[in-house]
N, C-alpha and C. Protein backbone atom coordinates (compact mmCIF):
# COMPACT_ATOMS: atom_id res chain seq x y z
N UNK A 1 0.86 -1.18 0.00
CA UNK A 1 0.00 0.00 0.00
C UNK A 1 0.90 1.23 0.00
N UNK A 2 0.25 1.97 -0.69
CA UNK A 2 1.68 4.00 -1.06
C UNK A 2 0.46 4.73 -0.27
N UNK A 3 1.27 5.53 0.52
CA UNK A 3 0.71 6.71 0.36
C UNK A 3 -0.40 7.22 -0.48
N UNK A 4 -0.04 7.37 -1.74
CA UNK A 4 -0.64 7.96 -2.73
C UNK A 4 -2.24 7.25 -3.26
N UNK A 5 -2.20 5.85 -2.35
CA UNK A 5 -3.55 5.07 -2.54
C UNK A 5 -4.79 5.80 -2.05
N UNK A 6 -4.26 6.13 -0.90
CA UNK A 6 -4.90 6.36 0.63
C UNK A 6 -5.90 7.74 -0.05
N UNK A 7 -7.41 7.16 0.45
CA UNK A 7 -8.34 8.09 0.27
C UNK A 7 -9.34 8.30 1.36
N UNK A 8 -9.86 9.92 1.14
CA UNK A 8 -10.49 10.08 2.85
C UNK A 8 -11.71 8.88 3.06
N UNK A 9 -11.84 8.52 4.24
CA UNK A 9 -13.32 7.39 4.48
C UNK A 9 -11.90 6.41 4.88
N UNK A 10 -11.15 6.06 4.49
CA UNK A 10 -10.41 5.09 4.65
C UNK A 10 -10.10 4.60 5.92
N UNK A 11 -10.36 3.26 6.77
CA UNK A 11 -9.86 2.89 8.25
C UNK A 11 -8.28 2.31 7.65
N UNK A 12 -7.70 2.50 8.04
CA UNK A 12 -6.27 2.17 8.20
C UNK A 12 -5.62 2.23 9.37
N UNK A 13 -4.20 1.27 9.33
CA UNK A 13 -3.53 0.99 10.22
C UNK A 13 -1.84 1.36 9.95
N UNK A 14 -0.92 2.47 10.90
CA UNK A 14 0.07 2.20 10.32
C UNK A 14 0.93 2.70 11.69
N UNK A 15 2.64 2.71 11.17
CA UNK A 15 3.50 3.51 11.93
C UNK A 15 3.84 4.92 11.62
N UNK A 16 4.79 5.58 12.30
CA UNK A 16 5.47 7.16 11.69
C UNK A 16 6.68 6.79 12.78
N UNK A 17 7.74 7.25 11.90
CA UNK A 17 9.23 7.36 12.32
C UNK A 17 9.12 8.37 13.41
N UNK A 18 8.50 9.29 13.47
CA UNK A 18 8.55 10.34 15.25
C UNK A 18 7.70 9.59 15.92
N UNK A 19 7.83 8.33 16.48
CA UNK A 19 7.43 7.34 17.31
C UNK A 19 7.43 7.85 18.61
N UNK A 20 8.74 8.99 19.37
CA UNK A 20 8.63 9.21 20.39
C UNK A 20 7.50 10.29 20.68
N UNK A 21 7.29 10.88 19.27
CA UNK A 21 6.18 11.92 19.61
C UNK A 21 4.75 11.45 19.68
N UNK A 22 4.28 11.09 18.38
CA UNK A 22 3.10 10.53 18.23
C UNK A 22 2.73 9.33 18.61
N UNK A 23 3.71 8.19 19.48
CA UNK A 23 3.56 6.89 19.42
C UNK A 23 3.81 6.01 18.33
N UNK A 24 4.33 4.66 18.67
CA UNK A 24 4.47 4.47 16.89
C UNK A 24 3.29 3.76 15.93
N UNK A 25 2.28 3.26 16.81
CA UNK A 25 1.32 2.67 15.68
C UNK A 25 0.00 3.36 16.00
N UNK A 26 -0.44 3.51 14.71
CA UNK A 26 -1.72 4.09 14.68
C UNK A 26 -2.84 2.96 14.26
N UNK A 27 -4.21 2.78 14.95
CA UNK A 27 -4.62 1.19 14.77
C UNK A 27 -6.03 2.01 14.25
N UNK A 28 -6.41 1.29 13.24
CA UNK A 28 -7.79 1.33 12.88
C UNK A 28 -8.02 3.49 12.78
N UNK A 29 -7.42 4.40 12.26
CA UNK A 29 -7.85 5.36 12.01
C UNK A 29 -8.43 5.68 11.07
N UNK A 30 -9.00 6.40 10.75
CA UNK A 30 -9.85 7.13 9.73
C UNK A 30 -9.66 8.31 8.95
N UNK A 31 -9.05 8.44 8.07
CA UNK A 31 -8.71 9.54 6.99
C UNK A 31 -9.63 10.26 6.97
N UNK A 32 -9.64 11.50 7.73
CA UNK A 32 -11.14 12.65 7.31
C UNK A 32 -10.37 13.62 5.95
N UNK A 33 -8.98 13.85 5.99
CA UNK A 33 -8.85 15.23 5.41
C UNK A 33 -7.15 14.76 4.43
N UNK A 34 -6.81 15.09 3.24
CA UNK A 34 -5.51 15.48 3.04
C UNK A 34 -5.49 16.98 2.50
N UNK A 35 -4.71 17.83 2.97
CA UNK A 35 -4.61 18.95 2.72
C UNK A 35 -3.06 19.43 2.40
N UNK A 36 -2.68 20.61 1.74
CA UNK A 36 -1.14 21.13 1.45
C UNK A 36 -0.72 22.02 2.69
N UNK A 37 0.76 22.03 2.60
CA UNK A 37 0.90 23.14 3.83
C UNK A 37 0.16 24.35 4.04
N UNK A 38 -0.33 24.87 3.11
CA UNK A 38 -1.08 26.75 2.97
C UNK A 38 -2.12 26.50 3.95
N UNK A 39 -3.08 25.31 3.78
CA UNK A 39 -4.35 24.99 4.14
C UNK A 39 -3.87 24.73 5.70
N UNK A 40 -3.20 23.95 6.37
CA UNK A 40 -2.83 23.62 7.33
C UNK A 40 -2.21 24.86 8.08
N UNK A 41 -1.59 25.83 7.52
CA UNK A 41 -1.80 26.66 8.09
C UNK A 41 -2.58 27.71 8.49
N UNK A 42 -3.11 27.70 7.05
CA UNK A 42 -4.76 28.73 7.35
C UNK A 42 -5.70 27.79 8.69
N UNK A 43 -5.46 27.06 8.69
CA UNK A 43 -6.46 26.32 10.13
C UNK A 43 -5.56 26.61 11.09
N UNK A 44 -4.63 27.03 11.17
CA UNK A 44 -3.35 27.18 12.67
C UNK A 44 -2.96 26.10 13.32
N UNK A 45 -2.66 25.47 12.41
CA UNK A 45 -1.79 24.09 13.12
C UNK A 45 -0.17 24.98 12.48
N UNK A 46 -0.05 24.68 13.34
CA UNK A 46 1.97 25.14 13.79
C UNK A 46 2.68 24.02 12.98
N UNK A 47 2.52 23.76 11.95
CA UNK A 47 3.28 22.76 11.10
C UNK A 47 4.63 23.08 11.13
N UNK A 48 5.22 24.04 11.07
CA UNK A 48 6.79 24.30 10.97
C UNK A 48 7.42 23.78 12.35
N UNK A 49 6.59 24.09 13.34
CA UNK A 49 7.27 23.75 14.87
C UNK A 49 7.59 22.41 14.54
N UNK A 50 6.43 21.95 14.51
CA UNK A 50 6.30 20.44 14.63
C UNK A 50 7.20 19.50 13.93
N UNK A 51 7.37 20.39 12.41
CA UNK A 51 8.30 19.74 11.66
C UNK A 51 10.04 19.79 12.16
N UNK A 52 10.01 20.82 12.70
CA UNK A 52 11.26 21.08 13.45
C UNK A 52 11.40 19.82 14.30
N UNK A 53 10.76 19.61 15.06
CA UNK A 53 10.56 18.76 15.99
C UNK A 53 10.99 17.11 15.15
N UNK A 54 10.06 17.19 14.31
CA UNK A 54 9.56 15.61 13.72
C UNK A 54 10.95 15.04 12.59
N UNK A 55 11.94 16.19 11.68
CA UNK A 55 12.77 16.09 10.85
C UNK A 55 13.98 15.43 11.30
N UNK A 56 14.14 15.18 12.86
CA UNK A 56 15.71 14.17 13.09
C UNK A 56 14.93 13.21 12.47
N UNK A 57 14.08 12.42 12.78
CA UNK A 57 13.61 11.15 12.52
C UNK A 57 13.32 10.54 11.47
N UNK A 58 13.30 11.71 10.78
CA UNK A 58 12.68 11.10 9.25
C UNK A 58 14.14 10.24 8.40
N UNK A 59 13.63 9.66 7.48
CA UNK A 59 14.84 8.91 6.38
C UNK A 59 15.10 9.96 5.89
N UNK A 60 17.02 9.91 5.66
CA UNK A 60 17.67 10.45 4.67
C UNK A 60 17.27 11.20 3.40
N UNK A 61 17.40 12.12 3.15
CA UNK A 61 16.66 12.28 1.72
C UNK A 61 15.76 13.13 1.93
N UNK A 62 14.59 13.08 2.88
CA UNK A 62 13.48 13.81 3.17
C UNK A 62 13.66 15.24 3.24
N UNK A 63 12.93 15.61 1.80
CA UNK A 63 13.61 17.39 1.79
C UNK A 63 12.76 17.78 3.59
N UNK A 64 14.09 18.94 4.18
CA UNK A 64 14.11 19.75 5.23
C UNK A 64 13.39 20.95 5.27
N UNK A 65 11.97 20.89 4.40
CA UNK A 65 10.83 22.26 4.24
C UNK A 65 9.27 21.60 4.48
N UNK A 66 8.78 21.95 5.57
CA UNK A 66 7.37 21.47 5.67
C UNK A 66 6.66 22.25 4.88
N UNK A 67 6.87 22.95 3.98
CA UNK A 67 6.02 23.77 3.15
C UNK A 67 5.97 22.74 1.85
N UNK A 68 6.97 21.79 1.24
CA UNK A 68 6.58 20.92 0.59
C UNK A 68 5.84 19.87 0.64
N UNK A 69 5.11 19.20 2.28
CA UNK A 69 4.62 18.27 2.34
C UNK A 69 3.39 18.59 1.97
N UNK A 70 2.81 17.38 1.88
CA UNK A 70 1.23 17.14 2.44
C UNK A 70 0.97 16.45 3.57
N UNK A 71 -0.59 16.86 3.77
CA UNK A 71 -0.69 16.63 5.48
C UNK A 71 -1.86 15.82 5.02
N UNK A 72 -2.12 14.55 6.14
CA UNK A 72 -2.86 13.94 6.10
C UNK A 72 -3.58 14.03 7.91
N UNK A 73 -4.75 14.44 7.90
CA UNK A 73 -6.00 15.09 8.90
C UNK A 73 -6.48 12.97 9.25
N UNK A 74 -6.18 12.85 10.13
CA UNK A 74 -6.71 11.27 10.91
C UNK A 74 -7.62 11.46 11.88
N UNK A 75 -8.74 10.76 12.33
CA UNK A 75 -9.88 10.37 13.41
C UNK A 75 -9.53 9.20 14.14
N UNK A 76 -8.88 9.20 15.16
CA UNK A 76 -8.41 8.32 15.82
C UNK A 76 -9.57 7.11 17.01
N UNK A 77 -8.97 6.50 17.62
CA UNK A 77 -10.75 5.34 17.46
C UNK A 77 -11.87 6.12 19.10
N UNK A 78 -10.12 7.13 19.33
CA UNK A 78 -10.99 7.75 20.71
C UNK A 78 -11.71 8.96 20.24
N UNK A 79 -11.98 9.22 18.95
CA UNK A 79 -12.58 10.20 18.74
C UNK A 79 -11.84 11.77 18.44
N UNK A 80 -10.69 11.48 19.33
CA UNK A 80 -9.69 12.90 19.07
C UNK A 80 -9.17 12.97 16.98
N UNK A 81 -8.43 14.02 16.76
CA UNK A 81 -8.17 14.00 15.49
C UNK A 81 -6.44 14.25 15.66
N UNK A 82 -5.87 13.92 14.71
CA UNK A 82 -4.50 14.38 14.87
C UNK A 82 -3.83 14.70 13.16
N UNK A 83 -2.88 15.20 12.84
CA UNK A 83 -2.58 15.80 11.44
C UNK A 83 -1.13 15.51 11.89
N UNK A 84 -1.02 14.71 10.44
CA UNK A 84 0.70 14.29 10.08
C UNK A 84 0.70 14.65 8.97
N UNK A 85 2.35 14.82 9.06
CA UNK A 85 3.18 15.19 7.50
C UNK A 85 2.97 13.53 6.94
N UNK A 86 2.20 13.46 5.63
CA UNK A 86 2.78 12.46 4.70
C UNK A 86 4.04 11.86 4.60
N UNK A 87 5.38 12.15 4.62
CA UNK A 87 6.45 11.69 4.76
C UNK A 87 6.96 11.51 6.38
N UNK A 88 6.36 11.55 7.39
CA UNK A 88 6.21 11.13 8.74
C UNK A 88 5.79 9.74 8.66
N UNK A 89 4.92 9.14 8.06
CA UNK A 89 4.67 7.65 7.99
C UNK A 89 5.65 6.83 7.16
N UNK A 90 5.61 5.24 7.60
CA UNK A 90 6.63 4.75 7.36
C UNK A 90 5.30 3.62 6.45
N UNK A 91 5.97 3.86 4.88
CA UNK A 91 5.00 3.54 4.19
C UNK A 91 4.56 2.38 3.64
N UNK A 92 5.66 1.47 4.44
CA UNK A 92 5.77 -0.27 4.47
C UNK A 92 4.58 -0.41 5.77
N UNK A 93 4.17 -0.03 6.06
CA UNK A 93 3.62 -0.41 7.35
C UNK A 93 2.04 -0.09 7.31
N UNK A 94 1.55 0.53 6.43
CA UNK A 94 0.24 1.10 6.02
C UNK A 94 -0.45 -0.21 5.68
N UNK A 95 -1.68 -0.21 6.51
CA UNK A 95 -2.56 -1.27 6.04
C UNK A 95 -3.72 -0.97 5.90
N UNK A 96 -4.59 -1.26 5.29
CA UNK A 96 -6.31 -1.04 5.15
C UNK A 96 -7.05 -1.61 6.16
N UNK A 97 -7.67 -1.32 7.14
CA UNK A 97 -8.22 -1.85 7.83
C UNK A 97 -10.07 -2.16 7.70
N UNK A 98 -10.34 -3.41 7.46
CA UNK A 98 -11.57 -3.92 7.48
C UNK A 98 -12.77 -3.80 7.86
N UNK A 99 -12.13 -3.21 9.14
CA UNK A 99 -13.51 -2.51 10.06
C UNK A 99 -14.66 -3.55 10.70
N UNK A 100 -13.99 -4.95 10.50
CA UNK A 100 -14.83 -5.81 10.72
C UNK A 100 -13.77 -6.95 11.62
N UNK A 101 -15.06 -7.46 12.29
CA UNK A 101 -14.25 -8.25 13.38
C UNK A 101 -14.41 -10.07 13.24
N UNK A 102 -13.38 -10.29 13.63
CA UNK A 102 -13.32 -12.04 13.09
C UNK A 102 -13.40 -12.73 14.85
N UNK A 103 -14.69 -13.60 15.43
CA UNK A 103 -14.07 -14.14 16.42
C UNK A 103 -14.76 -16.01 16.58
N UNK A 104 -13.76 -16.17 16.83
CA UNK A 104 -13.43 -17.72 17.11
C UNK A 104 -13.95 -18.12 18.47
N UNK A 105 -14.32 -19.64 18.28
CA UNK A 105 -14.71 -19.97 19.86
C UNK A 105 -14.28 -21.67 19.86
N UNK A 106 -13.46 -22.13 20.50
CA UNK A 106 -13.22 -23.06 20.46
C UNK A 106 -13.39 -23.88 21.98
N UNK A 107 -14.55 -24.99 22.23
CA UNK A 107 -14.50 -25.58 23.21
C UNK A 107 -13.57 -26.73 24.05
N UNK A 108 -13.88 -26.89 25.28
CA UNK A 108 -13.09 -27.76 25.92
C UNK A 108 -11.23 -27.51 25.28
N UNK A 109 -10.65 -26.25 25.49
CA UNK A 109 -9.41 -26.08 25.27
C UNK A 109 -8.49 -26.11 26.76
N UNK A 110 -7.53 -26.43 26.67
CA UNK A 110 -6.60 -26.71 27.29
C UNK A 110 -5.25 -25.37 27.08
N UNK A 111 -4.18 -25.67 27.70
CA UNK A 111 -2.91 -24.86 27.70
C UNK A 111 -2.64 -25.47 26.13
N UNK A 112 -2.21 -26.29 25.92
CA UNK A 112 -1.59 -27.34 24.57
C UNK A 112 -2.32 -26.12 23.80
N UNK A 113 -3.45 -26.59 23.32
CA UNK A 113 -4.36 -26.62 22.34
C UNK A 113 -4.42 -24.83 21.96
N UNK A 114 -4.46 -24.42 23.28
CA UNK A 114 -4.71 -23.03 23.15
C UNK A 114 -3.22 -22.66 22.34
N UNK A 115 -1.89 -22.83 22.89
CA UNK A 115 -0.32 -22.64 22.39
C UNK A 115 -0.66 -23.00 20.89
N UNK A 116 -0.72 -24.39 20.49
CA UNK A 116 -0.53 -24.23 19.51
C UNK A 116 -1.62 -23.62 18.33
N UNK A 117 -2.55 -22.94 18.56
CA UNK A 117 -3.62 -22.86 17.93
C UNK A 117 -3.27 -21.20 17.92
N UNK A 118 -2.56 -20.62 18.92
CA UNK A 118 -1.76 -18.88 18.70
C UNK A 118 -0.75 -19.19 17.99
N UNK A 119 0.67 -20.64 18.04
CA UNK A 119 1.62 -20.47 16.93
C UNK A 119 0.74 -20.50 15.77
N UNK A 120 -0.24 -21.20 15.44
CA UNK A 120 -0.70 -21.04 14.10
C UNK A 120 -0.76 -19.80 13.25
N UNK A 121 -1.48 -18.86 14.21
CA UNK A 121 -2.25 -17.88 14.39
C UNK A 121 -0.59 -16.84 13.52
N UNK A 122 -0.43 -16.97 14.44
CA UNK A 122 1.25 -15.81 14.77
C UNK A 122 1.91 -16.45 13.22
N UNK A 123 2.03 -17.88 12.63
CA UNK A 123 2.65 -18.31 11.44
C UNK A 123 2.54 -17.84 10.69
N UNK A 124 1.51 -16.96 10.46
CA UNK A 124 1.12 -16.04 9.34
C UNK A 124 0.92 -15.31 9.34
N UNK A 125 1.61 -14.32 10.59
CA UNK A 125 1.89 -12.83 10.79
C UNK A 125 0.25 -12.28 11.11
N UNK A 126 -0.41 -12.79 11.90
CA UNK A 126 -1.38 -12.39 12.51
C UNK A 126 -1.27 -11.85 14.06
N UNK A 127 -1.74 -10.82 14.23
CA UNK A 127 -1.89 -10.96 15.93
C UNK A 127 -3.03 -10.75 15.97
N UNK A 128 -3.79 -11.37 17.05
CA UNK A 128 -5.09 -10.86 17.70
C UNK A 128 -5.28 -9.78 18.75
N UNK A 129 -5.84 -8.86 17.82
CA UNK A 129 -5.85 -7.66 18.76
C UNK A 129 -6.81 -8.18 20.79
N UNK A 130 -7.24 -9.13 20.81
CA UNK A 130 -7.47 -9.60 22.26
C UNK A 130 -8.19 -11.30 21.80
N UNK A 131 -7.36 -11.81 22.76
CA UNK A 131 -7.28 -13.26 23.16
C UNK A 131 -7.85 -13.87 24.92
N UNK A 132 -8.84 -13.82 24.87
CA UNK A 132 -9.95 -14.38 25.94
C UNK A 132 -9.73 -16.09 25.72
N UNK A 133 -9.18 -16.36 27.02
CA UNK A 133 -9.19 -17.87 27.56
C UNK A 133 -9.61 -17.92 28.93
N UNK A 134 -10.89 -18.82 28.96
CA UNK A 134 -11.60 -19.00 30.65
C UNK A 134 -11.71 -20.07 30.61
């Protein structure tokens, strides 16, 4: 998945290299807005600070002017909103998220059964966002 896929309505899942700022994974958000720097500043988001802030972290290469990015406007699952530079995400890591939930019920399980039934799980690069055993 690029960047350049990503359209507003979209639930997605990803990281950003300023991990110490924003945290590093973003789970299940919602694309309300992409906008250019002019726009982001006509709303008064302090994009230059921030970029000051956010530019050790980024990969090599990444021109050093937040006036060239684009900003992508997110709905996060608590309801708050937050705005990143496009080149702040780490674009191997972007996933589409489904919005839909998968759950399993398996009786009379044990320790065994339960282990190997998560290596399965995990073999194919799955995690379960919550795992209930009573």
């Amino acid at each position: 998945m690029q960047i350049t896929d990503l359209e507003v309505g979209q639930k997605i899942s990803f990281e950003v290299y300023p991990a110490h700022i924003f945290g590093n994974t973003f789970n299940n958000v919602t694309i309300t807005a992409f906008f250019d720097y002019h726009l982001a500043n006509a709303l008064g988001l302090d994009i230059v600070a921030t970029h000051n802030t956010v530019y050790p972290t980024l990969p090599p290469g990444t021109p050093n002017d937040a006036t060239q990015y684009n900003y992508m406007q997110v709905k996060l699952e608590s309801g708050d909103s937050i705005t990143l530079g496009l080149p702040w995400l780490v674009s191997s890591t972007i996933r589409i998220s489904g919005g839909r939930t998968l759950k399993l019920t398996f009786q009379d399980i044990d320790d065994t059964r339960r282990s190997r039934i998560m290596m399965a799980v995990r073999s194919v690069n799955e995690n379960p966002d919550n795992v209930i055993f009573e």
